[in-house]
Protein backbone atom coordinates (compact mmCIF):
# COMPACT_ATOMS: atom_id res chain seq x y z
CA UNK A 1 -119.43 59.29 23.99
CA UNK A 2 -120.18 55.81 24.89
CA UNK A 3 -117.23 53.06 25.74
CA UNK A 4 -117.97 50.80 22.30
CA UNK A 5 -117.56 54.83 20.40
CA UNK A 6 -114.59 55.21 22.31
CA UNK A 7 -112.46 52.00 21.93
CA UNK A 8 -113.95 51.98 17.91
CA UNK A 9 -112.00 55.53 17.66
CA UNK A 10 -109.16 53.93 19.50
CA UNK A 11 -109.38 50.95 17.17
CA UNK A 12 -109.16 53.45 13.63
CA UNK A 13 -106.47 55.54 15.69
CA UNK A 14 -104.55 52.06 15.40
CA UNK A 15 -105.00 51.26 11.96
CA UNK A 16 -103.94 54.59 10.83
CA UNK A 17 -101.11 53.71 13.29
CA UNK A 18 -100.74 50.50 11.13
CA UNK A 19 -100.82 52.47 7.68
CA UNK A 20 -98.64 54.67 8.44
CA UNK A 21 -96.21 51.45 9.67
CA UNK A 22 -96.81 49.62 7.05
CA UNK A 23 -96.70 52.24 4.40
CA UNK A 24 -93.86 53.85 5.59
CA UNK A 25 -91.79 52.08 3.13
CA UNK A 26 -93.36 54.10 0.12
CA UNK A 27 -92.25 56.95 1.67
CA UNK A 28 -88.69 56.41 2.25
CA UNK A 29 -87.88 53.32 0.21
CA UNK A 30 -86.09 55.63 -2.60
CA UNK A 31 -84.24 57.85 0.04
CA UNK A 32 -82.80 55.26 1.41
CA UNK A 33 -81.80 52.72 -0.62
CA UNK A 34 -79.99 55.44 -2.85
CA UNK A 35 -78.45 56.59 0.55
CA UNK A 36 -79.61 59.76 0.53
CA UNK A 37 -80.88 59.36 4.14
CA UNK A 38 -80.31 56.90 7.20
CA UNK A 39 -83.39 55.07 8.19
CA UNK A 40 -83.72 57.33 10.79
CA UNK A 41 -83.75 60.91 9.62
CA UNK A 42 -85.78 59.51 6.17
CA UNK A 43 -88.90 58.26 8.70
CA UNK A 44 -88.39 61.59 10.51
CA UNK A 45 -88.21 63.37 7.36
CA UNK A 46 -91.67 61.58 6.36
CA UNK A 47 -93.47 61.62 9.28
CA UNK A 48 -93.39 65.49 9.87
CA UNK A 49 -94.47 66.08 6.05
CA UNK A 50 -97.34 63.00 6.55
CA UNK A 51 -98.13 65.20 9.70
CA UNK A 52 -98.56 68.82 8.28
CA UNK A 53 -100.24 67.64 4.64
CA UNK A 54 -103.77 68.57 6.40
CA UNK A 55 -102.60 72.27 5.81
CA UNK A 56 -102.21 71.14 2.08
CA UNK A 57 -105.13 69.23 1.03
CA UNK A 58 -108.77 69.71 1.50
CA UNK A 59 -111.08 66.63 2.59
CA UNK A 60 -112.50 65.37 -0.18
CA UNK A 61 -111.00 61.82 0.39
CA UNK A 62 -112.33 61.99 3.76
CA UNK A 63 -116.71 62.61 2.28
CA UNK A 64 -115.87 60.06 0.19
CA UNK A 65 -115.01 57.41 2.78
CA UNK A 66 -117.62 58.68 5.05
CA UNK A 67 -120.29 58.47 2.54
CA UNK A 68 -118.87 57.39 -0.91
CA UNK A 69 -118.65 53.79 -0.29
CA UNK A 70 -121.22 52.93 1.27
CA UNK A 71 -124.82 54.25 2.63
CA UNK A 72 -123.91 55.78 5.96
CA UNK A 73 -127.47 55.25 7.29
CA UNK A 74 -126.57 51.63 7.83
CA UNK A 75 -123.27 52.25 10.19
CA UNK A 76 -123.01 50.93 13.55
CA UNK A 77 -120.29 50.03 15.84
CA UNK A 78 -120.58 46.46 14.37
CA UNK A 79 -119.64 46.97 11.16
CA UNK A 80 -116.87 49.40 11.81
CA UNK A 81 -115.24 47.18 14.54
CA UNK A 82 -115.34 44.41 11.40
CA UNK A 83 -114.14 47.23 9.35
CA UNK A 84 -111.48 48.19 11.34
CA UNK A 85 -109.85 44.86 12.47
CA UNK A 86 -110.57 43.01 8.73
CA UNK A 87 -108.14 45.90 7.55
CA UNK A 88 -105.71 45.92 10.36
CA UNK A 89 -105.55 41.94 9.94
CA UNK A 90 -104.52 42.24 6.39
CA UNK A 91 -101.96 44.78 6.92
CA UNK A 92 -100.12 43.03 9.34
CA UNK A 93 -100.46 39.89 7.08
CA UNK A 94 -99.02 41.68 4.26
CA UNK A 95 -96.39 43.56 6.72
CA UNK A 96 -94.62 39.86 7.48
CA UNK A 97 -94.93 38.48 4.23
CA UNK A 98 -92.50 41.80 3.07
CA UNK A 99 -95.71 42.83 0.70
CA UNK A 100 -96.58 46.81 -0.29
CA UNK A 101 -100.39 46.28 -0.11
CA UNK A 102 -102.52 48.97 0.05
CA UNK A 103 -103.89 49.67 3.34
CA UNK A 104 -106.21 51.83 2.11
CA UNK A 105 -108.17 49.41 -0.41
CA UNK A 106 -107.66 46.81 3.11
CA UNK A 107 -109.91 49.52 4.50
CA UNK A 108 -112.24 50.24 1.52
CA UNK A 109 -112.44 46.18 0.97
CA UNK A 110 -113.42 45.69 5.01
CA UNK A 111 -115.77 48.49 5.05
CA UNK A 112 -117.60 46.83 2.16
CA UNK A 113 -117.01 43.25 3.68
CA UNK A 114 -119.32 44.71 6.71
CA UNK A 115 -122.18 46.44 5.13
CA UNK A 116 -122.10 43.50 3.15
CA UNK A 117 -122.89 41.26 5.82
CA UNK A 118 -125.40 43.66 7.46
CA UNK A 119 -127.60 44.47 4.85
CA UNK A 120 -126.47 43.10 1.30
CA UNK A 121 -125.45 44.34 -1.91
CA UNK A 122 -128.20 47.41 -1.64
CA UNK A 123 -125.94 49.34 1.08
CA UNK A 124 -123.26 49.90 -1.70
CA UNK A 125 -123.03 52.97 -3.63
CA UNK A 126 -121.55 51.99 -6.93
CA UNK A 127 -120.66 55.24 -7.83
CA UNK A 128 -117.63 55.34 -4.95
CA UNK A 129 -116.70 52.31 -5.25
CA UNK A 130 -116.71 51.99 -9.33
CA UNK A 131 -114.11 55.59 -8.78
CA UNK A 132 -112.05 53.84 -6.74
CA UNK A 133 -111.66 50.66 -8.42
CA UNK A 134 -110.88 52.56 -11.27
CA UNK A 135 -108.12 53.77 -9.75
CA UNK A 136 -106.85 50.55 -8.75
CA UNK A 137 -105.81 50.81 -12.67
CA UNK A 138 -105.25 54.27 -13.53
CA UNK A 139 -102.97 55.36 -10.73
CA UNK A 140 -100.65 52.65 -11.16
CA UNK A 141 -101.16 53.49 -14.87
CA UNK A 142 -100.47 56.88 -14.14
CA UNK A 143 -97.57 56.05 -11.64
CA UNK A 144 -95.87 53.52 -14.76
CA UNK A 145 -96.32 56.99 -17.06
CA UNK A 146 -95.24 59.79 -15.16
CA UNK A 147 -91.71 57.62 -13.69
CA UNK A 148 -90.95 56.71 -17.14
CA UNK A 149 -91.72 60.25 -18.50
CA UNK A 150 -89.91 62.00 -16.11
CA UNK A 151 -86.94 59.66 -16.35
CA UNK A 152 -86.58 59.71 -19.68
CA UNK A 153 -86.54 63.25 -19.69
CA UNK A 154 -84.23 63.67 -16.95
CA UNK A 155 -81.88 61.16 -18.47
CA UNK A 156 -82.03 63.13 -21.81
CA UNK A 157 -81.37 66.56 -19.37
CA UNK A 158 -77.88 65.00 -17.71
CA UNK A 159 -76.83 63.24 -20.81
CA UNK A 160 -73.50 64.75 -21.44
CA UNK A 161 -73.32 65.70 -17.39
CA UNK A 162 -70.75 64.29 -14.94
CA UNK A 163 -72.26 61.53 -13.65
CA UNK A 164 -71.01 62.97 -9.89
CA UNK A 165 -72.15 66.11 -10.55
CA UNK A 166 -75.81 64.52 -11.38
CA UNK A 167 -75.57 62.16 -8.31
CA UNK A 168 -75.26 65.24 -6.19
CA UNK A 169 -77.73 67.12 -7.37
CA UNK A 170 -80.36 64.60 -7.14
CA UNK A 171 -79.12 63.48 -3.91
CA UNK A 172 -80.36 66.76 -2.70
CA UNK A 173 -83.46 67.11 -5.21
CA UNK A 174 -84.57 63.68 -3.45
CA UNK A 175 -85.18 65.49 -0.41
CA UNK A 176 -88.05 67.93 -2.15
CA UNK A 177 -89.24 64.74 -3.95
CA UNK A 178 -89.36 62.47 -0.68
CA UNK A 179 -91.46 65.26 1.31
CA UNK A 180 -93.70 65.94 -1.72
CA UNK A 181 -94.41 62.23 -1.66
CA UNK A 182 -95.15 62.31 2.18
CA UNK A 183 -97.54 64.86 1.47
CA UNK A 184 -99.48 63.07 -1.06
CA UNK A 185 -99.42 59.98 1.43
CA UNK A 186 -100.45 62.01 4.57
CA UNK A 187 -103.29 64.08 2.69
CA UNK A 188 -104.59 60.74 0.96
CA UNK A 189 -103.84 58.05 3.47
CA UNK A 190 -104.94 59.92 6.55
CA UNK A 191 -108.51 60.80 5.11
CA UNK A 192 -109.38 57.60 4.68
CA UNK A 193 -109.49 57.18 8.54
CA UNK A 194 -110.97 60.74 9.05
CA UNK A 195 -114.14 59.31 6.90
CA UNK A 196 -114.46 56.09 8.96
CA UNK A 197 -114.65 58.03 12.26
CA UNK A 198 -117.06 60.57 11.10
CA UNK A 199 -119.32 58.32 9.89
CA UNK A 200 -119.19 56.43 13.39
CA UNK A 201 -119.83 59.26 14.83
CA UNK A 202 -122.53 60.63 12.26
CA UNK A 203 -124.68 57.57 12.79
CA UNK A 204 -124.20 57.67 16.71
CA UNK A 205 -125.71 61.47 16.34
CA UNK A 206 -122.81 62.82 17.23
CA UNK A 207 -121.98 65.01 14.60
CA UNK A 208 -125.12 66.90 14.38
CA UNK A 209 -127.55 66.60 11.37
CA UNK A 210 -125.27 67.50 8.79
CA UNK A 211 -121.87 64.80 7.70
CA UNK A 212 -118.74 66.99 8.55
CA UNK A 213 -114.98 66.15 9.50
CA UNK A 214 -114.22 68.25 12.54
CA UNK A 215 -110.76 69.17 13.53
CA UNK A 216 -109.74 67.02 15.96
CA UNK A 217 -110.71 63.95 13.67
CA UNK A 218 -108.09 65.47 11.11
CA UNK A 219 -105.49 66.50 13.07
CA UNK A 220 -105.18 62.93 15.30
CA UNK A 221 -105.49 61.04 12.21
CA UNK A 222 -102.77 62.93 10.82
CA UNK A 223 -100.86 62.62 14.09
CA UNK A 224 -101.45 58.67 14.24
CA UNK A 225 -100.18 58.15 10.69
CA UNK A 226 -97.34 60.32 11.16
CA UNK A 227 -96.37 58.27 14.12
CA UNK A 228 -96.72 54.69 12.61
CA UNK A 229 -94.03 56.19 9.88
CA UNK A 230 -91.98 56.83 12.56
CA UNK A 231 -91.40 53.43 13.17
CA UNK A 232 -91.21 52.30 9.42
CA UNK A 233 -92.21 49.22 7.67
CA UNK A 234 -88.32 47.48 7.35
CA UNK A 235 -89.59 44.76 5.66
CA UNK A 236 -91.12 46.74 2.99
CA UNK A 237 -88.60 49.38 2.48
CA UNK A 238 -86.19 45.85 1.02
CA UNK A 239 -88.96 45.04 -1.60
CA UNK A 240 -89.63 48.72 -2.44
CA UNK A 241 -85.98 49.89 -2.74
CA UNK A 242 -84.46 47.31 -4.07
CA UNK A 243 -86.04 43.80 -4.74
CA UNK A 244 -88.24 45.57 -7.46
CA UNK A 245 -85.24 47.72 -9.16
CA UNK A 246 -81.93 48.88 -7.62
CA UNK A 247 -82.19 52.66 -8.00
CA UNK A 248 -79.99 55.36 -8.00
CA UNK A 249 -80.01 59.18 -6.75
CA UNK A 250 -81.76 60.20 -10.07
CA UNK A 251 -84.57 56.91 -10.54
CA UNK A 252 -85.40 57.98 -6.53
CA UNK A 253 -86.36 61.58 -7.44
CA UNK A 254 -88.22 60.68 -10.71
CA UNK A 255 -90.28 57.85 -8.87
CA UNK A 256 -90.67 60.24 -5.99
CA UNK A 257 -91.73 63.06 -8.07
CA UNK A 258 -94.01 60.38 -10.50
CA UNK A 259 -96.00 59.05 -7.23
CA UNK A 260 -96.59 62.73 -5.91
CA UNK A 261 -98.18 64.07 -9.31
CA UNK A 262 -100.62 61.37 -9.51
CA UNK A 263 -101.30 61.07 -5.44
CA UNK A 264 -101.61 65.23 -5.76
CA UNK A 265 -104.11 64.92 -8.81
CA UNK A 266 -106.41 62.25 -6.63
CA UNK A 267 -106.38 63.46 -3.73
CA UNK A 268 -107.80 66.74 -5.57
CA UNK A 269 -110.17 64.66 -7.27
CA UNK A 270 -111.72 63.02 -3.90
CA UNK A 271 -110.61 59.73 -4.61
CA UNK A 272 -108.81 57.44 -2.06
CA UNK A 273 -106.15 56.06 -4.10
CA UNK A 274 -103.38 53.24 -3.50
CA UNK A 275 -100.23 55.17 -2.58
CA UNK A 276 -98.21 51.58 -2.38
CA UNK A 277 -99.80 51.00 -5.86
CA UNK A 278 -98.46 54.39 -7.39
CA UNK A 279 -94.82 54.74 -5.87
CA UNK A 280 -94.43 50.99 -6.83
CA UNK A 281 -95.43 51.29 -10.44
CA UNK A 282 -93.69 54.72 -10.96
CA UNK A 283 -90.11 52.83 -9.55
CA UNK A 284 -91.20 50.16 -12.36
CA UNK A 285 -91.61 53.17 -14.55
CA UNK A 286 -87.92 54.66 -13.91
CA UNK A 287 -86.50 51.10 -13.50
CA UNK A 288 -87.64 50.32 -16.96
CA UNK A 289 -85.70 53.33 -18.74
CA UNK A 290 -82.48 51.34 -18.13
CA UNK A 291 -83.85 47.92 -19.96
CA UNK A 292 -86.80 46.01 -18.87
CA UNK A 293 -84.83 43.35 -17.46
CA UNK A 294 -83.43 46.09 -14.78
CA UNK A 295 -87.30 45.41 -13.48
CA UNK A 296 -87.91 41.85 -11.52
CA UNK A 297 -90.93 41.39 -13.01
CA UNK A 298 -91.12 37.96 -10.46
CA UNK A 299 -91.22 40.22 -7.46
CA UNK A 300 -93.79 42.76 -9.42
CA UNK A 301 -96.14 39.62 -10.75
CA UNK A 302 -96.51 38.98 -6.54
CA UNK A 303 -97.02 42.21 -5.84
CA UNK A 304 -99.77 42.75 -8.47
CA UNK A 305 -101.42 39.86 -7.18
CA UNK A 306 -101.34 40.98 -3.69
CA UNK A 307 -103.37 44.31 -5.26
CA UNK A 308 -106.03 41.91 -6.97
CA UNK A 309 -106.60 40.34 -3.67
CA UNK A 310 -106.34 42.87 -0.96
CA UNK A 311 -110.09 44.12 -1.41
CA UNK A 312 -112.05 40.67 -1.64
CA UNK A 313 -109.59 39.12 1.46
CA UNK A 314 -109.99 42.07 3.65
CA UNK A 315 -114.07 42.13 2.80
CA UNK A 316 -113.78 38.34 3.73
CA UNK A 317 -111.90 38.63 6.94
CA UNK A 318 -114.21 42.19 7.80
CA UNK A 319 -117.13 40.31 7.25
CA UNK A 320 -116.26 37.44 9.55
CA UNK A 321 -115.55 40.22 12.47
CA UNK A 322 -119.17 41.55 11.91
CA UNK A 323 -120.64 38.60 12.52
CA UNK A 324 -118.31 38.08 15.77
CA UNK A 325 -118.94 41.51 17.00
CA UNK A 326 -123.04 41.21 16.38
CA UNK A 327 -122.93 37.57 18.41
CA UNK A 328 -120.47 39.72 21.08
CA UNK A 329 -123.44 42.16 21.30
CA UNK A 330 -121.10 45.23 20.71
């Protein structure tokens, strides 16, 4: 491998560094701000199930970044440096401002951004990228349905419980419901990198004549999102646990549970999906059960405009880093 291959993998190891940072917060958001877990053990607790979800999922998410988006013929280093640091840029930018965007449309959106600026609106493949706008509605949609579903019926379940017997029970059912969720994150989340890699690679001829996802791709991908959890997102988990809807025991393990369903269901289905975009609407979903004033639909108006805009900014701010890296001769 060449140095520019080298310090481009380097580059993607960061991001899914950042993701994992800066997503973090969906993962253990719930689990701690019921108390279930200290900051500490609930990043742990993540990590290792964001870590082991490649022996869960398959890598459908993975083609589809690598060739779903856009025509990998057209790949060089250029545009996945602008790729790569137009997503990266936005996540930390969302990161300070205390905002769950979705790292992975910051990653679709710069990816986009690039070809753009390379070629023009012939290197997309509308097919992709029509999926996974789509989902930019549905899984949220999904997210809003399943939390509300599953609290309702939960709630209906406990009615004539103890309430201490209940928070006990869920205390230790949000354990299951936390590491399903990191699972969902890790096999989604991590792909996304996996695609961007093997598509570098793919158009270097590195990969042979036929687009694959080789094992050390998925298993350092996993490893570098894993890791980023590790050092969670703080200023997220606030927003997540409890500037959106204060939650309790119960709320945390139907969100949990919500997110993972629909996360599960895409991940199947090949598409790369918001996971910030699904646990946040499924917590709106639970939070709602209560009255819809329990929601602070001020905090989830910014939020859903930070979702409009992550895809057009990042493409913006990718494209920009194209253009730098082509005068830079990289």
């Amino acid at each position: 491998m060449t140095a520019p291959i080298l310090f481009l993998i380097f580059l993607a190891y960061a991001f899914d560094f950042l993701n994992g940072f800066h997503d973090s917060a969906n993962s253990i958001a719930t689990v701690v701000s019921t108390r279930v877990l200290s900051p500490r053990l609930a990043v742990i607790w993540a990590a290792f199930f964001n870590f082991i979800a490649f022996l869960v999922f398959g890598l459908h998410v993975a083609n589809t970044m690598g060739k779903g988006i856009v025509d990998v013929n057209v790949i060089d280093n250029a545009v996945i440096f602008g790729t790569l640091v137009g997503a990266c840029i936005w996540n930390i930018i969302t990161w300070y401002f205390g905002l769950p965007a979705s790292s992975s449309h910051a990653l679709i959106g710069g990816l986009i951004g690039a070809a753009l600026a390379k070629v023009g609106p012939s290197v997309l493949i509308w097919k992709g990228i029509g999926k996974t706008v789509a989902f930019i509605f549905i899984s949220p949609g999904l997210g809003l349905f399943f939390g509300l579903s599953f609290g309702i019926f939960v709630y209906w379940l406990a009615r004539n419980s103890n309430p201490a017997k209940i928070d006990h029970i869920f205390r230790k059912g949000q354990l299951l419901s936390a590491a399903f969720y990191s699972l969902g994150h890790g096999g989604n989340d991590a792909q996304k990198t996996m695609g961007i890699i093997a598509s570098l690679l793919f158009s270097a001829g590195l990969l042979g004549p036929k687009f694959h996802i080789p094992l050390w791709i998925v298993l350092s991908c996993h490893a570098s999102i894993a890791l980023g959890t590790l050092f969670g997102g703080w200023r997220i988990v606030k927003t997540m646990g409890q500037r959106v809807v204060k939650l309790k025991p119960i709320d945390g393990f139907c969100a949990e549970l919500a997110a993972a369903i629909t996360i599960a269901l895409s991940t199947h289905l090949g598409i790369p999906v918001s996971t910030t975009h699904t646990i946040t609407s499924s917590i709106m979903g639970v939070g709602s059960i209560k009255r819809v004033s329990a929601v602070r639909w001020g905090i989830a108006h910014k939020i859903l405009w930070v979702w409009v805009l992550t895809i057009p900014c990042s493409a913006i701010i990718s494209a920009f880093f194209y253009q730098i890296a082509v005068i830079l001769g990289f």
